[in-house]
C-alpha atoms as a PDB file:
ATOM      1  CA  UNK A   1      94.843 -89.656 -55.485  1.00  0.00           C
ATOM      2  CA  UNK A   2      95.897 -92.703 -54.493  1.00  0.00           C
ATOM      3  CA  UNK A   3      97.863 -94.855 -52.039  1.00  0.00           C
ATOM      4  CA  UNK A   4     100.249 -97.654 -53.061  1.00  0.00           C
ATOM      5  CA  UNK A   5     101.392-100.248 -51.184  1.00  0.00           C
ATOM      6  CA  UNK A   6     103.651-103.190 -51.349  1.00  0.00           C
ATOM      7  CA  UNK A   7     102.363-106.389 -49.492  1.00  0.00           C
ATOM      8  CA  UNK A   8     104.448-109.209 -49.157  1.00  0.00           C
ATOM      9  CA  UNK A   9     102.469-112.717 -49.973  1.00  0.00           C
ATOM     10  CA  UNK A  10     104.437-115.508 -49.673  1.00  0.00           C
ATOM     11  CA  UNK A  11     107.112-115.512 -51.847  1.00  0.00           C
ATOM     12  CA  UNK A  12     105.404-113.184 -54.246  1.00  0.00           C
ATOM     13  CA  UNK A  13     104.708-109.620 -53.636  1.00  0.00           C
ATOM     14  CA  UNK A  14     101.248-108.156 -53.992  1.00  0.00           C
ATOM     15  CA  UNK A  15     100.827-104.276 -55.478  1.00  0.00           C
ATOM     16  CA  UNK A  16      97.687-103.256 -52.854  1.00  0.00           C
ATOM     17  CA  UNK A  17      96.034-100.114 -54.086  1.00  0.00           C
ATOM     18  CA  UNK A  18      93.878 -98.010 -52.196  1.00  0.00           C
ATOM     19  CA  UNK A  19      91.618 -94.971 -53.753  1.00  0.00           C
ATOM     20  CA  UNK A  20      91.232 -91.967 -52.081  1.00  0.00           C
ATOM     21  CA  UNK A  21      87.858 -90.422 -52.548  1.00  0.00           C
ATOM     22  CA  UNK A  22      87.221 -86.655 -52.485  1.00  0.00           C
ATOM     23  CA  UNK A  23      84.757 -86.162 -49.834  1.00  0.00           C
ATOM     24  CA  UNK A  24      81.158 -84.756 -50.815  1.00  0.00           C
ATOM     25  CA  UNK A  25      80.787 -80.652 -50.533  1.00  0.00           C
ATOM     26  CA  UNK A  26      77.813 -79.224 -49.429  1.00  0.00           C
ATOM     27  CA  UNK A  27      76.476 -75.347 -49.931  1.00  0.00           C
ATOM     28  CA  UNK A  28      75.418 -73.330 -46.836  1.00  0.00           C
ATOM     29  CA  UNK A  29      72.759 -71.229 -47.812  1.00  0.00           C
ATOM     30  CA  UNK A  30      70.957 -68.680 -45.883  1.00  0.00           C
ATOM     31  CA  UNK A  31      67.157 -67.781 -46.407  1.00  0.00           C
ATOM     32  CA  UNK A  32      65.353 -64.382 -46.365  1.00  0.00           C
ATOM     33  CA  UNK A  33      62.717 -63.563 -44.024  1.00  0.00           C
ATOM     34  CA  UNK A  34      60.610 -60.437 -42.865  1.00  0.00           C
ATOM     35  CA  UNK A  35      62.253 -60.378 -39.207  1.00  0.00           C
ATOM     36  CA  UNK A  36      66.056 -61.137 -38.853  1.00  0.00           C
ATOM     37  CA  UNK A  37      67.440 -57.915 -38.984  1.00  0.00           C
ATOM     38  CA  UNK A  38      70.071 -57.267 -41.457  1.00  0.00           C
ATOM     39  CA  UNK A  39      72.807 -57.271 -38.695  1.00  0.00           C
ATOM     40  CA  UNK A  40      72.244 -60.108 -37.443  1.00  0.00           C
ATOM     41  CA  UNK A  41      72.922 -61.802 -40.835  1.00  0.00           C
ATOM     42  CA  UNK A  42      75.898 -59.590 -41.087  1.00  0.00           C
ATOM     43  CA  UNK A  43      76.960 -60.918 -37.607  1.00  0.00           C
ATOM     44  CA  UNK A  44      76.453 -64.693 -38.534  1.00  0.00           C
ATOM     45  CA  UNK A  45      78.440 -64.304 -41.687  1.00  0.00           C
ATOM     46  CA  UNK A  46      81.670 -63.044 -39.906  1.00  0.00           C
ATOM     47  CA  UNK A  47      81.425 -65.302 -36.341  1.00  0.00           C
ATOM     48  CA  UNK A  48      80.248 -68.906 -38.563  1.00  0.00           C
ATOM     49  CA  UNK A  49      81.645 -68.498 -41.837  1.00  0.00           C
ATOM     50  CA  UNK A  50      85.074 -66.349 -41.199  1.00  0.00           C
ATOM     51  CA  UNK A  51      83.619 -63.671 -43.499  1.00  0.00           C
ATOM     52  CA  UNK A  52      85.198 -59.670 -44.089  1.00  0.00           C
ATOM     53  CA  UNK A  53      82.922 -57.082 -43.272  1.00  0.00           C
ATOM     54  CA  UNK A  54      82.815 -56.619 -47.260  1.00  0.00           C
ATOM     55  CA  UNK A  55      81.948 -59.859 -47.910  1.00  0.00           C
ATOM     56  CA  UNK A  56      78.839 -60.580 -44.896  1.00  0.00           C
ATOM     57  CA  UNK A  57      77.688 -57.152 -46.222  1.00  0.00           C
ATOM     58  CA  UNK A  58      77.684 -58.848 -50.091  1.00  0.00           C
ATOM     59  CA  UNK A  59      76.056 -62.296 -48.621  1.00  0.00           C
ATOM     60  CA  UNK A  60      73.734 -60.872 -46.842  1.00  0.00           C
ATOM     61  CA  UNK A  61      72.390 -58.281 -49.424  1.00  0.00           C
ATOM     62  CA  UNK A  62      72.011 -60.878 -52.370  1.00  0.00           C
ATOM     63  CA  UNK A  63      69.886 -63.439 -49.536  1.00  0.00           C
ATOM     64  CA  UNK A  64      67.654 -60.386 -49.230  1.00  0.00           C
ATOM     65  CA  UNK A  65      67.259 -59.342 -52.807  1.00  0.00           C
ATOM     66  CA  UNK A  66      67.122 -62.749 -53.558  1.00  0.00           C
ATOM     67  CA  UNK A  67      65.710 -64.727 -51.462  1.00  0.00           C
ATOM     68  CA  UNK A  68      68.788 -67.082 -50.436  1.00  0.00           C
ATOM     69  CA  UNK A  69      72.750 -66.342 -50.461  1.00  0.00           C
ATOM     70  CA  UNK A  70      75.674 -68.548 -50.590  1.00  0.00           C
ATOM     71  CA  UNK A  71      77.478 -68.937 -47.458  1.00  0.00           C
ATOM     72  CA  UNK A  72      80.313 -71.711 -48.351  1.00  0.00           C
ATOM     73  CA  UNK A  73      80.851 -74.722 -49.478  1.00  0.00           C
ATOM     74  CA  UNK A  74      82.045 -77.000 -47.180  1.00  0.00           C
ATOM     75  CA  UNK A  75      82.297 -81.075 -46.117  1.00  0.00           C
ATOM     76  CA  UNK A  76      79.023 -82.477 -44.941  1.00  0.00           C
ATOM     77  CA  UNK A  77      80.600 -82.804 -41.127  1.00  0.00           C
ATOM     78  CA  UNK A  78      81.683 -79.143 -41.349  1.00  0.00           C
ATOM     79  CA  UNK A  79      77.952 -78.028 -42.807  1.00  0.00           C
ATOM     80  CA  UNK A  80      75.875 -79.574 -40.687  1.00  0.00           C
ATOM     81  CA  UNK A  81      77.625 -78.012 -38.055  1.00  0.00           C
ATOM     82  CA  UNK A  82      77.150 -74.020 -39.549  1.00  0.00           C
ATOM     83  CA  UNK A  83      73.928 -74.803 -40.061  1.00  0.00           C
ATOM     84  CA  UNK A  84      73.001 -76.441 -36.498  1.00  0.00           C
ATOM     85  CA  UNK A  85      75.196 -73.351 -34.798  1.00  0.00           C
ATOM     86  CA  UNK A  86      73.387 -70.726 -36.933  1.00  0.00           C
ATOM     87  CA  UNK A  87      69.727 -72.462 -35.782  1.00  0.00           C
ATOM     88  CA  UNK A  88      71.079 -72.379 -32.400  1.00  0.00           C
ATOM     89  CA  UNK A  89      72.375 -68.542 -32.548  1.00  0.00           C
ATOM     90  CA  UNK A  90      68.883 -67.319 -34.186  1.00  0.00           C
ATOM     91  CA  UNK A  91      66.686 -69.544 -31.945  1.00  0.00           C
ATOM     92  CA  UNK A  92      68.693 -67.812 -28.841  1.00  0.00           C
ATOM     93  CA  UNK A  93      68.465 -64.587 -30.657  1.00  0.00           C
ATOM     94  CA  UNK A  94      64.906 -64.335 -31.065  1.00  0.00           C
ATOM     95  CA  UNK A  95      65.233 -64.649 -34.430  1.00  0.00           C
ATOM     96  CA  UNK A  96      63.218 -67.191 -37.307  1.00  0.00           C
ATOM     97  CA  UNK A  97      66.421 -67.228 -39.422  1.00  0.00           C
ATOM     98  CA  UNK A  98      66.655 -70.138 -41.689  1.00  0.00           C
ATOM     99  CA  UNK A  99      69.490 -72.420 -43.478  1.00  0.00           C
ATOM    100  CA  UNK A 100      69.494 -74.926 -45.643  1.00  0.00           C
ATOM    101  CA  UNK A 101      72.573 -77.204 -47.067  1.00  0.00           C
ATOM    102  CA  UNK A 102      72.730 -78.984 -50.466  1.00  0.00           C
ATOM    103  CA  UNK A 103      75.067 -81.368 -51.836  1.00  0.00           C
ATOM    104  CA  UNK A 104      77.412 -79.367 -54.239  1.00  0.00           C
END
């Protein structure tokens, strides 16, 4: 996308061009451990990432058959954020639940 602009320069006018870059997109993950309980995960899905019942269930079966499940995919801004407010919400919880975000 971009933005054009018409500059006037003197008697002459100058075209001005600016890109627009699309903004880097990080994944959320989530990791498996032996302690959070399966709730919890469930819980984190629907109050941070806006997930159905359906869909937290999904998430957080495949991070603990697998090891790690896809959250989102979001700005880096946005990320960061999920991922400090889920380290807060575990960490308040009791709970050694970890997160991790990688560029897309």
């Amino acid at each position: 996308m971009s933005n054009r602009e018409s500059m006037p320069m003197g008697d002459e006018e100058v075209l001005v061009e600016d890109e627009l870059k699309e903004p880097s997109m990080y994944k959320v993950f989530l990791l498996n451990d032996d302690y959070t309980t399966m709730n919890f995960v469930v819980s984190i899905l629907m109050d941070i990432f806006h997930k159905s019942m359906d869909e937290a269930v999904r998430i957080m079966q495949e991070v603990h058959k697998n090891g790690m499940g896809l959250c989102g995919v979001y700005t880096a801004e946005v990320a960061e954020t999920k991922v400090d407010m889920i380290r807060a919400r575990a960490r308040q919880a009791g709970f050694p639940l970890r997160c991790t975000m990688e560029e897309a």
